[in-house]
C-alpha atoms as a PDB file:
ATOM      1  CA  UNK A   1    -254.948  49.259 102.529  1.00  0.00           C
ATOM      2  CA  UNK A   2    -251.600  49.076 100.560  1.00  0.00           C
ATOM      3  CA  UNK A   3    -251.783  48.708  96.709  1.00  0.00           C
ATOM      4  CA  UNK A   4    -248.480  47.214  94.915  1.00  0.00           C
ATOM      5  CA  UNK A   5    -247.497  47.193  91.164  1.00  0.00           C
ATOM      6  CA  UNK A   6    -244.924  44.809  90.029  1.00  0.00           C
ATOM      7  CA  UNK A   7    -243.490  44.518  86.833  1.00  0.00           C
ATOM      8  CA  UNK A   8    -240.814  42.285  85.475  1.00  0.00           C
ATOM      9  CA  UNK A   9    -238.273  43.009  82.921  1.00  0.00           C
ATOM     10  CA  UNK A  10    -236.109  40.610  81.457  1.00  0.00           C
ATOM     11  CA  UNK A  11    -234.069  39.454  78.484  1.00  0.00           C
ATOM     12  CA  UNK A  12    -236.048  39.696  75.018  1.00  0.00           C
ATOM     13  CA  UNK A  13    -236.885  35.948  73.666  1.00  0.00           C
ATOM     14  CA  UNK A  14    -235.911  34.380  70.632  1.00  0.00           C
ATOM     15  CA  UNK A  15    -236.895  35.813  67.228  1.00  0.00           C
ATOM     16  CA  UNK A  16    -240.655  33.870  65.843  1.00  0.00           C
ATOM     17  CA  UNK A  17    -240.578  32.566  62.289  1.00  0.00           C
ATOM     18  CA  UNK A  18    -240.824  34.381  59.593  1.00  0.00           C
ATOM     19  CA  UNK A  19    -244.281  34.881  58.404  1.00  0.00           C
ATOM     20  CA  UNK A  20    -246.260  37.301  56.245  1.00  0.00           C
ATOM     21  CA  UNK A  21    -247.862  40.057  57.326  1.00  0.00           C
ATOM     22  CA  UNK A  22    -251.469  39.941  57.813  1.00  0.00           C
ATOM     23  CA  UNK A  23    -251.529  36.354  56.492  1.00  0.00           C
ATOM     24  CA  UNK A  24    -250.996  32.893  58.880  1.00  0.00           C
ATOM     25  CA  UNK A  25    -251.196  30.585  56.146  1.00  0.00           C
ATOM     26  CA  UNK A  26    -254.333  29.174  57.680  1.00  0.00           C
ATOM     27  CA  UNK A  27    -257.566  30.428  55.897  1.00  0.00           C
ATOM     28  CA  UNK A  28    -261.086  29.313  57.113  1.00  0.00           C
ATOM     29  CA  UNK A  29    -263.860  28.888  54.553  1.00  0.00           C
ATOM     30  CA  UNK A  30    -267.596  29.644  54.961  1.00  0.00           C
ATOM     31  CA  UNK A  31    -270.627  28.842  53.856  1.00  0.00           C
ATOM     32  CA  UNK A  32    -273.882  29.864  55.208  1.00  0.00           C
ATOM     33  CA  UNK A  33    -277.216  28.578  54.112  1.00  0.00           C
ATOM     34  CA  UNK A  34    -279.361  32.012  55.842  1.00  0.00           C
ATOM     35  CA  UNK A  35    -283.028  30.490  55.300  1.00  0.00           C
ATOM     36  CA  UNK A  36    -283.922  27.176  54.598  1.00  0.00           C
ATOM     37  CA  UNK A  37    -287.880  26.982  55.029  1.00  0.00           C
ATOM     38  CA  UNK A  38    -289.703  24.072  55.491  1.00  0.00           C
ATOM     39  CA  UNK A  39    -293.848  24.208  55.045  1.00  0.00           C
ATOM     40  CA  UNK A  40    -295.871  21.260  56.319  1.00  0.00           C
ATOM     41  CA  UNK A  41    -296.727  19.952  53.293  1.00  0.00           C
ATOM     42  CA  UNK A  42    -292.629  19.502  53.099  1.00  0.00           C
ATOM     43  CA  UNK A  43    -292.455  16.933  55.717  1.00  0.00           C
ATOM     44  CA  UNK A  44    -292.614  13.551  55.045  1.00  0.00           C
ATOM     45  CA  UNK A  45    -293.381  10.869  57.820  1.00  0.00           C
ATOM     46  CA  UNK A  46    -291.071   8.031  57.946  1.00  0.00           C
ATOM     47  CA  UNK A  47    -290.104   5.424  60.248  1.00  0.00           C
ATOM     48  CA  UNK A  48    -286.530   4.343  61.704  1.00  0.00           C
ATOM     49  CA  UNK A  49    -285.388   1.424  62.237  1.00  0.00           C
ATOM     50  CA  UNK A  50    -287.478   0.778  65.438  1.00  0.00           C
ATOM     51  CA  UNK A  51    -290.441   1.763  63.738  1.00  0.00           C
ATOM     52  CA  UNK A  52    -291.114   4.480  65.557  1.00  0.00           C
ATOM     53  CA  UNK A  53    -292.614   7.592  63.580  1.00  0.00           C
ATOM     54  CA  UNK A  54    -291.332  10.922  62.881  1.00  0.00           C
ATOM     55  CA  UNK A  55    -291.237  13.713  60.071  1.00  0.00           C
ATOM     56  CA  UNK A  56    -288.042  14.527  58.168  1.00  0.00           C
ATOM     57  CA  UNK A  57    -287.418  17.063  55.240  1.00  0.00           C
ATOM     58  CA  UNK A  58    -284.600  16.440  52.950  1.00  0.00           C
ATOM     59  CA  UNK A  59    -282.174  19.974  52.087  1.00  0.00           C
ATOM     60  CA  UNK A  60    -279.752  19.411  48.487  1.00  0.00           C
ATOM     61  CA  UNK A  61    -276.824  21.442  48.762  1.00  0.00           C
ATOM     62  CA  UNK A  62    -276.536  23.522  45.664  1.00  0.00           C
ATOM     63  CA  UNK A  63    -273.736  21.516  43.768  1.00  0.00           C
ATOM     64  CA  UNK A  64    -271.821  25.521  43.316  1.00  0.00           C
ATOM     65  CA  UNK A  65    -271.400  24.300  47.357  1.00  0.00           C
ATOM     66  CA  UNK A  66    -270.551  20.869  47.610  1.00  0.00           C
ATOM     67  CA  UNK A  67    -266.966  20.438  47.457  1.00  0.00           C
ATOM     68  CA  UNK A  68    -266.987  23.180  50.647  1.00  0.00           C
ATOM     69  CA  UNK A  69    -269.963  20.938  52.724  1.00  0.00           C
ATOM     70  CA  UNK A  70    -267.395  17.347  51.714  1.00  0.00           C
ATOM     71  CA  UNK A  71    -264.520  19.450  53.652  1.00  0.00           C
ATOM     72  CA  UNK A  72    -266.442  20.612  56.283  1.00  0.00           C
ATOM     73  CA  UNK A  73    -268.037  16.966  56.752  1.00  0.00           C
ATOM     74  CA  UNK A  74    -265.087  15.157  56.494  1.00  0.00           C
ATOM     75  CA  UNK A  75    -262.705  18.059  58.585  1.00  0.00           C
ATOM     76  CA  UNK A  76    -264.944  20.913  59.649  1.00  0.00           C
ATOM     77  CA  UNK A  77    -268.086  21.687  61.174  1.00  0.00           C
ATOM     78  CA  UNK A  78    -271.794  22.086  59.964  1.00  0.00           C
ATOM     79  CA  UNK A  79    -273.506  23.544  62.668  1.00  0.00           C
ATOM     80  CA  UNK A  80    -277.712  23.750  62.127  1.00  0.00           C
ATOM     81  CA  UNK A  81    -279.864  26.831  63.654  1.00  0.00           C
ATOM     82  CA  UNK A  82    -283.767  27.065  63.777  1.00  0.00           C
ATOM     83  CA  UNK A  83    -285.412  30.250  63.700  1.00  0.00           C
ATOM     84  CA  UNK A  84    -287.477  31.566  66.358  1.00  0.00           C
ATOM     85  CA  UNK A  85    -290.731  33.914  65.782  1.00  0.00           C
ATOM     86  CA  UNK A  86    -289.250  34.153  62.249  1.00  0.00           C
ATOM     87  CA  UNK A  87    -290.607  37.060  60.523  1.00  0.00           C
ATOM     88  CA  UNK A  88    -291.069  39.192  63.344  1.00  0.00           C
ATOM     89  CA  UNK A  89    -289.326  41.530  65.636  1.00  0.00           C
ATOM     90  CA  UNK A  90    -288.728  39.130  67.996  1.00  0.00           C
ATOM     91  CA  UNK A  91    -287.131  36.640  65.686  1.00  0.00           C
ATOM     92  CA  UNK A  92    -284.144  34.508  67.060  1.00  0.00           C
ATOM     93  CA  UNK A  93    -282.098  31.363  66.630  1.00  0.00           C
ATOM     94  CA  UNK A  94    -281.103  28.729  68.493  1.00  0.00           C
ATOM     95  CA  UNK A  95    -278.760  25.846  67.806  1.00  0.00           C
ATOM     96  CA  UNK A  96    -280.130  22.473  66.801  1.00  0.00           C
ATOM     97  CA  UNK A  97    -281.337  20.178  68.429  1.00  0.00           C
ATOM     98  CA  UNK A  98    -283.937  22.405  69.685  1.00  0.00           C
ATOM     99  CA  UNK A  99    -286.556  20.528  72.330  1.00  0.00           C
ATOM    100  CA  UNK A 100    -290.327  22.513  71.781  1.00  0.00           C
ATOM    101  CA  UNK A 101    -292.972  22.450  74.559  1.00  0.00           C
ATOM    102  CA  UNK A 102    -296.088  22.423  73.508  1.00  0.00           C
ATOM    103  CA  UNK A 103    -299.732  22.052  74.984  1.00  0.00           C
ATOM    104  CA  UNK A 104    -303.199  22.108  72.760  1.00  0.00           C
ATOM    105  CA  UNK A 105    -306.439  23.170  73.874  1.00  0.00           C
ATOM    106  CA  UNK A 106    -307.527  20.783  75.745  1.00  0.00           C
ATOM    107  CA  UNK A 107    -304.381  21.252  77.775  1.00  0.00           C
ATOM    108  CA  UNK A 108    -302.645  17.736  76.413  1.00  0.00           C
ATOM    109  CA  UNK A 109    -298.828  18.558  76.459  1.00  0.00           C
ATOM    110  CA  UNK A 110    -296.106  16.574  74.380  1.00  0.00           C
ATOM    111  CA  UNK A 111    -292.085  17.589  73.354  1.00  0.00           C
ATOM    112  CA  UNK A 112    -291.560  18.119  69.405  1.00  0.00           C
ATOM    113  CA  UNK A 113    -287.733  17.915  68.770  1.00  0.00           C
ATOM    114  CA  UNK A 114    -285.990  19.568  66.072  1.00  0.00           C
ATOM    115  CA  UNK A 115    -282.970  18.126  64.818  1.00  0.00           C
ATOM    116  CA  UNK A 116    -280.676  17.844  61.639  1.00  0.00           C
ATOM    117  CA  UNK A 117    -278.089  15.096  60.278  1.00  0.00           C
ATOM    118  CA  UNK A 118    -275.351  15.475  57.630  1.00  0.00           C
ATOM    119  CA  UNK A 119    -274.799  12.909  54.793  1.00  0.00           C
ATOM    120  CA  UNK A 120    -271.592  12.430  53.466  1.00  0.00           C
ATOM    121  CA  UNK A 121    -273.018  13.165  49.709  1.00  0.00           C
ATOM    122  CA  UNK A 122    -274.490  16.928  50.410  1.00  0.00           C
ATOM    123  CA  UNK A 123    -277.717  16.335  52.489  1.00  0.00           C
ATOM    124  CA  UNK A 124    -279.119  17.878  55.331  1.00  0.00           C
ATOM    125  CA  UNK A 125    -281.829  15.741  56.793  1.00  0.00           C
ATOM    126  CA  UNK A 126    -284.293  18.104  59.222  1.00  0.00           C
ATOM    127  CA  UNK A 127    -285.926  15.635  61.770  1.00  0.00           C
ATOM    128  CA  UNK A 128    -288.876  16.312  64.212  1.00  0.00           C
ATOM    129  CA  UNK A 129    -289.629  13.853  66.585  1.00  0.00           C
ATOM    130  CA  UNK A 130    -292.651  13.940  68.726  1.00  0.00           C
ATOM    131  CA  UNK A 131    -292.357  12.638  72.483  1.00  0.00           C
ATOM    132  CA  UNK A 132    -295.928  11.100  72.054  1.00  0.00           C
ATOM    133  CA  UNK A 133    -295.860   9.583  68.851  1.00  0.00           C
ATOM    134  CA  UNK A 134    -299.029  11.531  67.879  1.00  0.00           C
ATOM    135  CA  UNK A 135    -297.978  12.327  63.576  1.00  0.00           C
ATOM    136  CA  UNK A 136    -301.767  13.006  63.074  1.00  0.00           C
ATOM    137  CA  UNK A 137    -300.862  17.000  62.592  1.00  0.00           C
ATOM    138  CA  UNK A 138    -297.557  17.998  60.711  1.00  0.00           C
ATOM    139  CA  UNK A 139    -295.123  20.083  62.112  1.00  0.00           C
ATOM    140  CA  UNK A 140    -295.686  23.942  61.740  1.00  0.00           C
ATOM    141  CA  UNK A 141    -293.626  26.239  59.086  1.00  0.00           C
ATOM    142  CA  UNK A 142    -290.172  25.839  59.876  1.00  0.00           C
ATOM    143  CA  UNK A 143    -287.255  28.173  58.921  1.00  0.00           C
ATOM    144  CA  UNK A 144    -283.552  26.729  59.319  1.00  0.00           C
ATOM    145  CA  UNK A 145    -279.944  28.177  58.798  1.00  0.00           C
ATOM    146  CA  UNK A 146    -277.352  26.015  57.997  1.00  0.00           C
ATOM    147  CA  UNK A 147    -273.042  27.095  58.877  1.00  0.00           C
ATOM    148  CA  UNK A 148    -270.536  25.640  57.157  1.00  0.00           C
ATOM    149  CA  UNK A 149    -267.186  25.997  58.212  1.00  0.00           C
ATOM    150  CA  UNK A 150    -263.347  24.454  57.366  1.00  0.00           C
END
């Protein structure tokens, strides 16, 4: 077995613009909402336009915020997290829309979807949507993050 190294040298390349050092004139903004908790006397059911039901819970941006979240909504990205096990060593996130198995005990088994939409005037609407329709029991104690970024 025969290993070969090859290396090229050529002519050096054209000088780059002049720019400062340590600085690209491009600077990315952040704002992260680290715990947004929802209880389950926070969500309200509602209907959309179908009437089908589901349970949604209404997050303000604090108005110190807003003129970041109308940048990042009109030319950035808002990204929404839910917490997993939150409290606990085994706590975790995972990105929104998060689909949730779950089964009762008398082994009936239905889909409760987490989700979140942005409004153009600073809201965060947290939906849940159940795959059987069943609103009779709110949705558990909920802890979201929110990212901001432009």
């Amino acid at each position: 077995m025969a290993i070969l190294f090859v290396s090229c040298e050529g002519e050096i390349g054209p000088m780059g613009p002049p720019g400062n050092d340590g600085k690209d004139g491009v600077t990315t903004e952040w704002l992260i909402e680290k715990d947004i908790p929802v209880y389950p006397s926070d969500w309200k059911l509602v209907d959309d336009q179908y009437g089908n039901p589901f349970f949604m819970y209404e997050y303000r941006i604090k108005d110190q915020d807003l003129s970041l979240y109308e940048d990042a909504y009109a030319e950035g990205l808002i990204t929404g997290y839910m917490y997993l096990d939150y409290g606990t060593n085994r706590e975790a996130q995972t990105a929104l829309p998060n689909p949730v198995n779950r089964r009762d005990k008398d082994n009936n088994t239905w889909t409760d979807t987490y989700a979140a939409e942005y409004t153009i005037d600073g809201f965060i609407i947290f939906k849940v949507t159940m795959s059987d329709f069943f609103v009779e029991q709110r949705p558990l104690e909920t802890h979201f993050r929110i990212a901001l970024t432009y």
